[in-house]
PDB file of N, CA and C in Angstrom:
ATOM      1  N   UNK A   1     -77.265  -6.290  45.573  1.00  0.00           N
ATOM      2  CA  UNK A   1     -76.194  -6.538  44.639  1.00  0.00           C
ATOM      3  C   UNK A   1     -76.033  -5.337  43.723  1.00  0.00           C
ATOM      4  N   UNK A   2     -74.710  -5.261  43.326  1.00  0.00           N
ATOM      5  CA  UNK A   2     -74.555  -4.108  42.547  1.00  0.00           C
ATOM      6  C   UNK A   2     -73.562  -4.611  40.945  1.00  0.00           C
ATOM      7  N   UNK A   3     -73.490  -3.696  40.214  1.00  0.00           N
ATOM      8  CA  UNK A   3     -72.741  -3.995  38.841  1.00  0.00           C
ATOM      9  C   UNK A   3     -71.168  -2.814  39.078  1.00  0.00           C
ATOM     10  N   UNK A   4     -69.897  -3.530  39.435  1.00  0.00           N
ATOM     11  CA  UNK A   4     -69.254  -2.692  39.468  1.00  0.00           C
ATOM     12  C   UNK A   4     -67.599  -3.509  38.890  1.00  0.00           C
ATOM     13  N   UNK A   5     -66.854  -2.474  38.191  1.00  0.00           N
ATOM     14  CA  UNK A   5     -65.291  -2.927  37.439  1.00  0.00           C
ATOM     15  C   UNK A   5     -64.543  -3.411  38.686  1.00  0.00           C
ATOM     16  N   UNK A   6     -63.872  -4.214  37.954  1.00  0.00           N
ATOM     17  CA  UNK A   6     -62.725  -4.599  39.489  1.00  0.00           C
ATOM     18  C   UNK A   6     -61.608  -4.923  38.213  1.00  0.00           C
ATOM     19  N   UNK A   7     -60.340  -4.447  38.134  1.00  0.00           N
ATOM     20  CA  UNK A   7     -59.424  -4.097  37.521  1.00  0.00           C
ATOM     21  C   UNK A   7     -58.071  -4.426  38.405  1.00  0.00           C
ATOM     22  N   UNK A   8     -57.480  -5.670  37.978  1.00  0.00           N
ATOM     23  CA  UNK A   8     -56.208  -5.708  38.611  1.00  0.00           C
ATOM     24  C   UNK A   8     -55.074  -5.895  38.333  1.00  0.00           C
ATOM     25  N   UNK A   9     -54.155  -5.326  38.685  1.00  0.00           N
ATOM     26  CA  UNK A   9     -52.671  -4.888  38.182  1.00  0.00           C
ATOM     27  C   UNK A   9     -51.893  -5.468  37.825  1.00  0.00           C
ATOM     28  N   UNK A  10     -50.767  -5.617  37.062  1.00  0.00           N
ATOM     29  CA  UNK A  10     -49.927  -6.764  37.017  1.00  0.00           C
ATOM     30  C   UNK A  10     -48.446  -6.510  38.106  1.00  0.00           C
ATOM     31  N   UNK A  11     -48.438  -5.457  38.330  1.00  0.00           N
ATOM     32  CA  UNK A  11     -47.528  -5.262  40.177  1.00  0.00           C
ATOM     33  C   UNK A  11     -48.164  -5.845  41.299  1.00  0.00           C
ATOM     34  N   UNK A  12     -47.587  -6.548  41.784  1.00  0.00           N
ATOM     35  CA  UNK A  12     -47.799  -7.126  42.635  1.00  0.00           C
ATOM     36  C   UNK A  12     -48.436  -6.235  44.365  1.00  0.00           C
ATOM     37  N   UNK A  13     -47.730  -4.778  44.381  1.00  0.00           N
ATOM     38  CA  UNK A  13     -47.349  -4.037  45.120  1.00  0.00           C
ATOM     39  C   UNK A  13     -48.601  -3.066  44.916  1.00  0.00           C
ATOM     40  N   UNK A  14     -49.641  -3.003  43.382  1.00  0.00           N
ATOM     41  CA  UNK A  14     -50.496  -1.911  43.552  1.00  0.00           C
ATOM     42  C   UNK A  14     -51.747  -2.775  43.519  1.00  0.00           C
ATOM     43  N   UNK A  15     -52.613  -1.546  44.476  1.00  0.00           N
ATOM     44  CA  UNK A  15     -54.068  -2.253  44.703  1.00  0.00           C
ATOM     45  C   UNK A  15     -54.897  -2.066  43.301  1.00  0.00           C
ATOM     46  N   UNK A  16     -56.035  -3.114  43.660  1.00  0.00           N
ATOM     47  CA  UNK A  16     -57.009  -3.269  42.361  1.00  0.00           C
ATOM     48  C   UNK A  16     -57.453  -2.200  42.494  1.00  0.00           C
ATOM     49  N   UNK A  17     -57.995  -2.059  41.259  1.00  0.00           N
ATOM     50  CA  UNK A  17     -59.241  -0.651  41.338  1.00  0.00           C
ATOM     51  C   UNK A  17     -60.713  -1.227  40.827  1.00  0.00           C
ATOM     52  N   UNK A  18     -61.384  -0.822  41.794  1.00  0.00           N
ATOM     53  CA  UNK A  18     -62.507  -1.323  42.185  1.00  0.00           C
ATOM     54  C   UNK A  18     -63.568   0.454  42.105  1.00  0.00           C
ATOM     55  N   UNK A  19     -63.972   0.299  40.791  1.00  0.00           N
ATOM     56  CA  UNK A  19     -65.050   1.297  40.051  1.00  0.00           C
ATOM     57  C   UNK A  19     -66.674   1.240  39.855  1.00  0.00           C
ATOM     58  N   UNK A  20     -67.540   1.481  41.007  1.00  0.00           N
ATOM     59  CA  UNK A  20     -68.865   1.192  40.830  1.00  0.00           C
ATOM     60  C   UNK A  20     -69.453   1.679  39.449  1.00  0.00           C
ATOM     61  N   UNK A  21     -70.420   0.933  39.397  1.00  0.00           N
ATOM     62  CA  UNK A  21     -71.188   1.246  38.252  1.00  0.00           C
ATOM     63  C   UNK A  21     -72.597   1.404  38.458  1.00  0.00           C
ATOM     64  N   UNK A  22     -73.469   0.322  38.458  1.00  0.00           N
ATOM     65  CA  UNK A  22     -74.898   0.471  38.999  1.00  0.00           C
ATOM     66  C   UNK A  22     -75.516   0.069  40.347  1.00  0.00           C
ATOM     67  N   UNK A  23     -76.099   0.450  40.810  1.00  0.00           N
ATOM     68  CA  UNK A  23     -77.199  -0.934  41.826  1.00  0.00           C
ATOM     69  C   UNK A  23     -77.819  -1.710  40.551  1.00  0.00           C
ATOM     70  N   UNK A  24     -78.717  -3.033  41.024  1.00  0.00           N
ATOM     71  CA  UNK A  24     -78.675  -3.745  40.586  1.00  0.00           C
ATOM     72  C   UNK A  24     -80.048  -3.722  40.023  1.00  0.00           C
ATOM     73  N   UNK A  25     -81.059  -2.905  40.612  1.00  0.00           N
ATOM     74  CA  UNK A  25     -81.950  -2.021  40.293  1.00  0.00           C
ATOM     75  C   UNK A  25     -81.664  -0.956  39.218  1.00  0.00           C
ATOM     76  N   UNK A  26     -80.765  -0.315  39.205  1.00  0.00           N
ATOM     77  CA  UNK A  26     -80.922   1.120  38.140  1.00  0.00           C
ATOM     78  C   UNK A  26     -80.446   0.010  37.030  1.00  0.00           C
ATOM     79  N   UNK A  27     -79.761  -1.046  37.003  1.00  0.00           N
ATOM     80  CA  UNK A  27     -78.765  -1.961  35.840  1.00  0.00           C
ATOM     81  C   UNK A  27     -79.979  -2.506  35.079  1.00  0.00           C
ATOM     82  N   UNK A  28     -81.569  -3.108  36.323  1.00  0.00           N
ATOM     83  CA  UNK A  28     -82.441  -3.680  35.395  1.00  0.00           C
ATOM     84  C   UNK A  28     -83.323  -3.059  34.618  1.00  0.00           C
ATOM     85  N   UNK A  29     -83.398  -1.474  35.455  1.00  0.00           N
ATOM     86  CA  UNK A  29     -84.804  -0.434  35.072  1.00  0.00           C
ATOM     87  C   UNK A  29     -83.988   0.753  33.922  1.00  0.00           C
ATOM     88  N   UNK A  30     -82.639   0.390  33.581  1.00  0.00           N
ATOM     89  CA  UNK A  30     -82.575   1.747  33.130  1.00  0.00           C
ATOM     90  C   UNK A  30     -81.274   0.824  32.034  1.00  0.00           C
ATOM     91  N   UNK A  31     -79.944   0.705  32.863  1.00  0.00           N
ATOM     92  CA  UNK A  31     -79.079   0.386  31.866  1.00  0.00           C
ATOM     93  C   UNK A  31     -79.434  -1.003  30.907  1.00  0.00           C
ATOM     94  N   UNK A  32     -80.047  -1.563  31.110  1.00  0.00           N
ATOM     95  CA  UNK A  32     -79.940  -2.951  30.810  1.00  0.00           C
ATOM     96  C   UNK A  32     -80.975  -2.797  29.276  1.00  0.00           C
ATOM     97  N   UNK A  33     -81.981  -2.228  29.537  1.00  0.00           N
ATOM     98  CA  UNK A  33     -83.257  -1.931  28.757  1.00  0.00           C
ATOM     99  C   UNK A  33     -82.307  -1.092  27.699  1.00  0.00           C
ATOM    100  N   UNK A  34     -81.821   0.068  27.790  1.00  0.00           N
ATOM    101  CA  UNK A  34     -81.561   0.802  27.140  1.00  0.00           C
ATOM    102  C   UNK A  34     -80.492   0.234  25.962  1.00  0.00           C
ATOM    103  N   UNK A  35     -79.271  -0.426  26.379  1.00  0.00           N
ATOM    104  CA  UNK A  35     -78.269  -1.167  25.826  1.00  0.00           C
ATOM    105  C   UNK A  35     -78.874  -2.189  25.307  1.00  0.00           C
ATOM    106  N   UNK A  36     -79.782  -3.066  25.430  1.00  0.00           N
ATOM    107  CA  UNK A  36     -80.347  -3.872  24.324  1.00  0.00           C
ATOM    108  C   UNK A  36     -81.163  -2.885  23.089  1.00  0.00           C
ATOM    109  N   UNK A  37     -81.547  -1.718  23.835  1.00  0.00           N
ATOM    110  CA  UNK A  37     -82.083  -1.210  22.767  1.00  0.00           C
ATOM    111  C   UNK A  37     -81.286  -0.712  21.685  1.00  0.00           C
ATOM    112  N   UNK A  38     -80.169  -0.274  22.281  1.00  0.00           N
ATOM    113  CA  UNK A  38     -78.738   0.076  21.519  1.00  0.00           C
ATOM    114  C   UNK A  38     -77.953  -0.770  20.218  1.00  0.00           C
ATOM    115  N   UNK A  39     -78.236  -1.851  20.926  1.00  0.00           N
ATOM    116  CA  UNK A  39     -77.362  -3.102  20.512  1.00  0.00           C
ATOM    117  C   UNK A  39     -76.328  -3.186  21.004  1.00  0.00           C
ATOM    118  N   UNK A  40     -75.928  -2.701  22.155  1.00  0.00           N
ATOM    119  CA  UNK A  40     -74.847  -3.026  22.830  1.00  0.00           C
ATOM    120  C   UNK A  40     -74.354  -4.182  22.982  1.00  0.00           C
ATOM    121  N   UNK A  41     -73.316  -4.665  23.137  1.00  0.00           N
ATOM    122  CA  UNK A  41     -72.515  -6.108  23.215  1.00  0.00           C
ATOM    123  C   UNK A  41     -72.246  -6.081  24.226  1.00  0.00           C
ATOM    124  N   UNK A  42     -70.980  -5.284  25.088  1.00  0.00           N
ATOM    125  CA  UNK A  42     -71.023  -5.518  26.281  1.00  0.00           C
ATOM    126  C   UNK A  42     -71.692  -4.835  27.671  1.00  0.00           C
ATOM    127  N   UNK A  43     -72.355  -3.840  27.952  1.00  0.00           N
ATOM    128  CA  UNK A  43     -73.359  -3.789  28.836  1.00  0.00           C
ATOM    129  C   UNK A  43     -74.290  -4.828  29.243  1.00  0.00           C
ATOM    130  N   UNK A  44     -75.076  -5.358  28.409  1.00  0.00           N
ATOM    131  CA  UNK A  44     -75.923  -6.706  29.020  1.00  0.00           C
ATOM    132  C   UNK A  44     -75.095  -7.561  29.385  1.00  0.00           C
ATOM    133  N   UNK A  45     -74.453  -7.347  29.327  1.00  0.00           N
ATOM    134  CA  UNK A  45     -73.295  -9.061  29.794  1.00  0.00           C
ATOM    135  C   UNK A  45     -72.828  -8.841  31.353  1.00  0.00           C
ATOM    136  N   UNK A  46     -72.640  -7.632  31.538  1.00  0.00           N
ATOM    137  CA  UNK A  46     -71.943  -7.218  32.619  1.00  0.00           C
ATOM    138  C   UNK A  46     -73.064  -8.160  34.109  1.00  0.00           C
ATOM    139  N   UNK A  47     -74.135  -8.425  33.639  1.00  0.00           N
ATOM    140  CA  UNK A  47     -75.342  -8.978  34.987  1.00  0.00           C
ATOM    141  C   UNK A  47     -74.704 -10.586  35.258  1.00  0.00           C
ATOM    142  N   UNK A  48     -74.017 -11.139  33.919  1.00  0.00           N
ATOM    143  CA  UNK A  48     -73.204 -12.578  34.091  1.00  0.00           C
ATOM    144  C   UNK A  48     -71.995 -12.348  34.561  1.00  0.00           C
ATOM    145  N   UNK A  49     -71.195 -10.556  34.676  1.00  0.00           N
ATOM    146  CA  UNK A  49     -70.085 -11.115  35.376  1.00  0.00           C
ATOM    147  C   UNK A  49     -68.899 -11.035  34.403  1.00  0.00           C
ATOM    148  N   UNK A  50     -68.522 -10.911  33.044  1.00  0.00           N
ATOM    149  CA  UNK A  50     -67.735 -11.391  32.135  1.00  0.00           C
ATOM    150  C   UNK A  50     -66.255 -11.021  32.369  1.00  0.00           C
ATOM    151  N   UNK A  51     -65.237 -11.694  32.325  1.00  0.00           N
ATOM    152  CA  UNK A  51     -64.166 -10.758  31.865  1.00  0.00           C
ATOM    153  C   UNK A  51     -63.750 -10.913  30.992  1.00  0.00           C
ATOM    154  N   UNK A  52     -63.144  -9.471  30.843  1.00  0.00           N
ATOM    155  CA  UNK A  52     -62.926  -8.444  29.616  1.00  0.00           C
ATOM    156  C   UNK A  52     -61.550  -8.420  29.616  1.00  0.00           C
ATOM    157  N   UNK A  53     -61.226  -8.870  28.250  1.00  0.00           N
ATOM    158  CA  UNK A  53     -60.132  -9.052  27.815  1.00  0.00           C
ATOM    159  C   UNK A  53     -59.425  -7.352  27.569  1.00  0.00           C
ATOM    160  N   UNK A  54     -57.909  -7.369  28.505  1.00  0.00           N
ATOM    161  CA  UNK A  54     -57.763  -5.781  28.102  1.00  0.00           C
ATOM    162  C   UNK A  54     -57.784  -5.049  27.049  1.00  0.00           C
ATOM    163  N   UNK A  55     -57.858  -5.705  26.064  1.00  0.00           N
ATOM    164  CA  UNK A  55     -57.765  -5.017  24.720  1.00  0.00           C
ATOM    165  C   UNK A  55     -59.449  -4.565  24.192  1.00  0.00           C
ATOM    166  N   UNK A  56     -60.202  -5.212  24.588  1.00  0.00           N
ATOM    167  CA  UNK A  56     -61.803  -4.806  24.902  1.00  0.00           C
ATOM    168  C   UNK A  56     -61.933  -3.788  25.884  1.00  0.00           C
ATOM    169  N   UNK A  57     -61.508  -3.326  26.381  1.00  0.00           N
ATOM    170  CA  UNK A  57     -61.900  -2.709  27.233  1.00  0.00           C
ATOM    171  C   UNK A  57     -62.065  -0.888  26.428  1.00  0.00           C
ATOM    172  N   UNK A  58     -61.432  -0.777  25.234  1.00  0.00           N
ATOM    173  CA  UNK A  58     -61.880   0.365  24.447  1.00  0.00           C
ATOM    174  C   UNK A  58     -63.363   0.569  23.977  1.00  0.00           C
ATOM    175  N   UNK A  59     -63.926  -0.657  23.293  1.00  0.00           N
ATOM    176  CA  UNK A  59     -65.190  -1.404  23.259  1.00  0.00           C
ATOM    177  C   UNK A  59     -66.084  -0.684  24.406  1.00  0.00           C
ATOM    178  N   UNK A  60     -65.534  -1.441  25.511  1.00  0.00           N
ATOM    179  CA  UNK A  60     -66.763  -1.014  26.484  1.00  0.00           C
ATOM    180  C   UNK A  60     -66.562   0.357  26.885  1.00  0.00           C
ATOM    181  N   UNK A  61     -65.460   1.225  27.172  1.00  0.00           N
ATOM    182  CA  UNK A  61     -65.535   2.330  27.101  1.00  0.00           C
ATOM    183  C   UNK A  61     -66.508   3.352  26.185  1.00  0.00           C
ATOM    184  N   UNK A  62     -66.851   2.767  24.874  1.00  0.00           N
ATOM    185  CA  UNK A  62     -67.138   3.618  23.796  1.00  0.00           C
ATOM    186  C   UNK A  62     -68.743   2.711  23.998  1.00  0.00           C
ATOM    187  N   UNK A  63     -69.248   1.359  24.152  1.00  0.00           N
ATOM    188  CA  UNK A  63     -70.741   1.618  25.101  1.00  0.00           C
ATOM    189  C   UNK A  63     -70.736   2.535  25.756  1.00  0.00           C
ATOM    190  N   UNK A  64     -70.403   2.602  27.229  1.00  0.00           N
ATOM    191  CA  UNK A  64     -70.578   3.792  28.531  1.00  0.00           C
ATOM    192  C   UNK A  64     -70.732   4.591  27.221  1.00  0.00           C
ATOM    193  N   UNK A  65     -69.740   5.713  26.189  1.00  0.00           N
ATOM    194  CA  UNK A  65     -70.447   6.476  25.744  1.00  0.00           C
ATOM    195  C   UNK A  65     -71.572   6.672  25.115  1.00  0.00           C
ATOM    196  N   UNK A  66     -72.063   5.710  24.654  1.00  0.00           N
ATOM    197  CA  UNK A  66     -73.051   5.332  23.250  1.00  0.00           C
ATOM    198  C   UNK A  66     -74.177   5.144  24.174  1.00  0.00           C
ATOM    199  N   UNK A  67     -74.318   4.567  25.742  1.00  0.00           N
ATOM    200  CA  UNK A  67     -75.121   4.691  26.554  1.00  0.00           C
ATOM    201  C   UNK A  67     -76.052   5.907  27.197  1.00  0.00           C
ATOM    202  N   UNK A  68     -74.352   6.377  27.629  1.00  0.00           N
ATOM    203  CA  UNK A  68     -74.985   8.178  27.961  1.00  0.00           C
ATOM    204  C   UNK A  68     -75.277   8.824  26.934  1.00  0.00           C
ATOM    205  N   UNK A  69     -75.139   8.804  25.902  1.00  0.00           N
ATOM    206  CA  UNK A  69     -75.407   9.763  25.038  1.00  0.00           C
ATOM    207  C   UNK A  69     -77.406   9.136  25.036  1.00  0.00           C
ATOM    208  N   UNK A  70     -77.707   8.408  24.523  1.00  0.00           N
ATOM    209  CA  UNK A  70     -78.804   7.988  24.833  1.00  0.00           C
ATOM    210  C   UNK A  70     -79.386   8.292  26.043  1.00  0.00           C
ATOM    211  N   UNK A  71     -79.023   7.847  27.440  1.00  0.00           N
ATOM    212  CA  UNK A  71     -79.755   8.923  28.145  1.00  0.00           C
ATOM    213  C   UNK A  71     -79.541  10.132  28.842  1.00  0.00           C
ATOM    214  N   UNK A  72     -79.032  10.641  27.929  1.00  0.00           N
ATOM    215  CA  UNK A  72     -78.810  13.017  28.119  1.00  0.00           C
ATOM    216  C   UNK A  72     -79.925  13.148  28.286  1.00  0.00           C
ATOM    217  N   UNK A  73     -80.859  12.822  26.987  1.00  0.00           N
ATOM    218  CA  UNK A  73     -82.060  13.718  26.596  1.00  0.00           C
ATOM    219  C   UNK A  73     -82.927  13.678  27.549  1.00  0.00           C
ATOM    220  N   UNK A  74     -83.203  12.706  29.187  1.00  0.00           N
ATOM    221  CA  UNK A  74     -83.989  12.917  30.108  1.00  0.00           C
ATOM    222  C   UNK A  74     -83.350  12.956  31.440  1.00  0.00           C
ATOM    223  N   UNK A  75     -83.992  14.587  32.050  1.00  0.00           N
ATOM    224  CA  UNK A  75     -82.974  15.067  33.239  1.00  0.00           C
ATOM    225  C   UNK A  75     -83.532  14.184  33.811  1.00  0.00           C
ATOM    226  N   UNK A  76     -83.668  13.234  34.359  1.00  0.00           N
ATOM    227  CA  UNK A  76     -83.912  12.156  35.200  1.00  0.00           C
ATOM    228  C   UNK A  76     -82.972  11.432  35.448  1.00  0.00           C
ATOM    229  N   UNK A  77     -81.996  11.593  34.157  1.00  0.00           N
ATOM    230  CA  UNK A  77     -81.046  10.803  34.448  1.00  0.00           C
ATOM    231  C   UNK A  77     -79.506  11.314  34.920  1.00  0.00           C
ATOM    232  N   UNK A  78     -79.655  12.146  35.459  1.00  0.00           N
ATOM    233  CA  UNK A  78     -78.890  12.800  35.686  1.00  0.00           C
ATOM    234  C   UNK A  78     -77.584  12.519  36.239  1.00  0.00           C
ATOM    235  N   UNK A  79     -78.487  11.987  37.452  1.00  0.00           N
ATOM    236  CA  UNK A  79     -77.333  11.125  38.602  1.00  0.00           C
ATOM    237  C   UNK A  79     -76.451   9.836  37.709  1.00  0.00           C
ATOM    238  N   UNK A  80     -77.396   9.703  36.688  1.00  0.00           N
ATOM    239  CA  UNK A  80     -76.586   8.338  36.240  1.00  0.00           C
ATOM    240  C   UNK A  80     -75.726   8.728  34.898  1.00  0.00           C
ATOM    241  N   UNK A  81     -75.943  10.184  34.198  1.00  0.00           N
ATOM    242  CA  UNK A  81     -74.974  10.623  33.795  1.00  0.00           C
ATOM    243  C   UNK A  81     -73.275  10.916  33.984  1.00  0.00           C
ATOM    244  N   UNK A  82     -73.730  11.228  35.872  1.00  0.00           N
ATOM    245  CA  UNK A  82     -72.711  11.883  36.514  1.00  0.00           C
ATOM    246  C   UNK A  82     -71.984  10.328  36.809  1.00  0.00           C
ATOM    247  N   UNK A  83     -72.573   9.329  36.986  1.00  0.00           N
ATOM    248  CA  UNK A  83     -71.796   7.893  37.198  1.00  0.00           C
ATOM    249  C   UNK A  83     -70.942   7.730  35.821  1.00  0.00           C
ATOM    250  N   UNK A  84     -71.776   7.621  34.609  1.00  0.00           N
ATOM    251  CA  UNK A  84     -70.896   7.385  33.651  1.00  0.00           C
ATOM    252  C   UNK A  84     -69.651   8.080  33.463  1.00  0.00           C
ATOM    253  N   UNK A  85     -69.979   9.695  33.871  1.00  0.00           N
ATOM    254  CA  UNK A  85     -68.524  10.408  33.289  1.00  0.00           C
ATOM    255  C   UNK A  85     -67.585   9.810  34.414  1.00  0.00           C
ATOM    256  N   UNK A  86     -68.216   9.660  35.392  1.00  0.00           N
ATOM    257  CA  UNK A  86     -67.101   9.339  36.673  1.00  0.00           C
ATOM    258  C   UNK A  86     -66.256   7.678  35.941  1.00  0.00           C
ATOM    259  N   UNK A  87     -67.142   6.656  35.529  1.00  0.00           N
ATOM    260  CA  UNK A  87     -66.539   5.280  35.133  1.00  0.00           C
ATOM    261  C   UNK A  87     -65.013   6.190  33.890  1.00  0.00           C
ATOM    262  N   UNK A  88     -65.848   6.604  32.944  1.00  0.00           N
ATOM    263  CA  UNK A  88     -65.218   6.872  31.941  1.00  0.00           C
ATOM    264  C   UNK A  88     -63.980   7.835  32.195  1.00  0.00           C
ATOM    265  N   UNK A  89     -63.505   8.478  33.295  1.00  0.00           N
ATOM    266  CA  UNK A  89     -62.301   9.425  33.243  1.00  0.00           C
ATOM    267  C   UNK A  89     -62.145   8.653  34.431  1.00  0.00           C
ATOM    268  N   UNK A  90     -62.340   7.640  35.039  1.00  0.00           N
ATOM    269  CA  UNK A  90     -61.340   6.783  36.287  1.00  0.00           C
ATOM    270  C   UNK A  90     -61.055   5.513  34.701  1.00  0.00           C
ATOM    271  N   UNK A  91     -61.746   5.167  34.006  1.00  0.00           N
ATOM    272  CA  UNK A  91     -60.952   3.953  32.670  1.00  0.00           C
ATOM    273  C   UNK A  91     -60.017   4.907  32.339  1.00  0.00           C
ATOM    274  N   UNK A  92     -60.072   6.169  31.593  1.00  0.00           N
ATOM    275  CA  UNK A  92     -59.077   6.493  31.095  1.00  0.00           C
ATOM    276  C   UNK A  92     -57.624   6.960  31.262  1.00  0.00           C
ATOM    277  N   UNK A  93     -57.848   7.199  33.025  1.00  0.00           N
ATOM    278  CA  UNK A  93     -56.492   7.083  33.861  1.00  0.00           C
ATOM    279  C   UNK A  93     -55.826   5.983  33.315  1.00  0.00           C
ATOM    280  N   UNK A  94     -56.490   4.527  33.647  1.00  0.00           N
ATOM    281  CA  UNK A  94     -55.751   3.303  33.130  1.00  0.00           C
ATOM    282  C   UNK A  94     -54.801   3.087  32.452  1.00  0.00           C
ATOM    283  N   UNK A  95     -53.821   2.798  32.907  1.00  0.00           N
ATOM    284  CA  UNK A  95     -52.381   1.898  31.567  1.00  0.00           C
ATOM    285  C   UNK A  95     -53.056   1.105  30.901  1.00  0.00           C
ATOM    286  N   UNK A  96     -53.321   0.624  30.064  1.00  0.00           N
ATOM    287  CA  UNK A  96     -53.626  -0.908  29.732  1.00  0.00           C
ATOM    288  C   UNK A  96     -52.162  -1.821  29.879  1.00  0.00           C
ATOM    289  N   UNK A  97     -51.350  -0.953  29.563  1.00  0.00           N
ATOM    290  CA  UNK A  97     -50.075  -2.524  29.576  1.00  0.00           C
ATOM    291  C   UNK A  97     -49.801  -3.216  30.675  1.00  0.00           C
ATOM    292  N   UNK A  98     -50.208  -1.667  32.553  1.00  0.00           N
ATOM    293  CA  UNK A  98     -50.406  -2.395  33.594  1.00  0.00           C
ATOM    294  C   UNK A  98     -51.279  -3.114  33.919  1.00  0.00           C
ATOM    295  N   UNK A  99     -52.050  -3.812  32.955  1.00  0.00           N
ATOM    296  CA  UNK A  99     -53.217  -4.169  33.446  1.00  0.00           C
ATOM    297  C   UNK A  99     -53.228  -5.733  33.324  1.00  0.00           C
ATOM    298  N   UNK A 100     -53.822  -6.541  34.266  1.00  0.00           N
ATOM    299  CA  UNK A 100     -53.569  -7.900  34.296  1.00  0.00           C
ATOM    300  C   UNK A 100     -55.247  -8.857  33.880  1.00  0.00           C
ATOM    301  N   UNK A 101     -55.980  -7.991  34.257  1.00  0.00           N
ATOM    302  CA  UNK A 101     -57.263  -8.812  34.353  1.00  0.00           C
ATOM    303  C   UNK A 101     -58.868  -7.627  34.842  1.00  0.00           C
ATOM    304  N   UNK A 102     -59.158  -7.798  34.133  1.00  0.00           N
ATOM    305  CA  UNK A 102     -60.640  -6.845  34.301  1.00  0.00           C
ATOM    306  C   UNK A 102     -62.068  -7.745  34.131  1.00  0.00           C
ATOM    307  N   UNK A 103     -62.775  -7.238  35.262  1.00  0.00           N
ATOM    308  CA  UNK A 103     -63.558  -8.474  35.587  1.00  0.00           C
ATOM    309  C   UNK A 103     -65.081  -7.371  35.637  1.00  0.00           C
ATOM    310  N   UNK A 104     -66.120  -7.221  35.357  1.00  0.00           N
ATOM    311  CA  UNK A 104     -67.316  -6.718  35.163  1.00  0.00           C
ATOM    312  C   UNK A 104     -68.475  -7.336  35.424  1.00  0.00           C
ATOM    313  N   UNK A 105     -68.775  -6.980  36.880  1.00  0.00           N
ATOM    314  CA  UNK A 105     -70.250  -7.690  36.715  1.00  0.00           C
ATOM    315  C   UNK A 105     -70.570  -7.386  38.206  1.00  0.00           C
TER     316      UNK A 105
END
């Protein structure tokens, strides 16, 4: 199992966008630990699945940052740096006004 965005349109005519995020492994050993340590709100939630109301979705954008910034400081994390910038400049393509429903988990 994995933790990944599924984002769908309010055109009928365009496909969802479907944005990985973790395995379900790196979500328990790395993101999950870290974002409680944070105080993150929505990262831990993402293992139930939640959806995210579009107007939240700035919120969780600005976790992903508040996440990575927390783990820069160990090249270990490298690969999972390179995931975040990838989530964070495929969200910010996003319309929000096209947006119908965003689902996380």
């Amino acid at each position: 199992m994995s933790v990944a965005i599924h984002i769908k349109f309010k055109s009928p005519e365009r496909d969802s966008l479907y944005i990985p995020v973790a395995t379900q492994g790196a979500y328990h050993a790395v993101w999950l630990p870290t974002a409680e340590k944070l105080g993150l709100e929505w990262v831990p939630r993402f293992e139930n699945g939640p959806l995210v109301e579009v107007h939240a979705l700035a919120a969780v954008m600005d976790e992903f940052r508040k996440l990575r910034d927390a783990l820069a400081s160990n090249p270990k994390n490298a690969s999972l740096l390179e995931r975040i910038d990838s989530i964070l400049e495929e969200l910010s393509d996003v319309t929000l006004d096209d947006v119908s429903e965003i689902f996380i988990g």
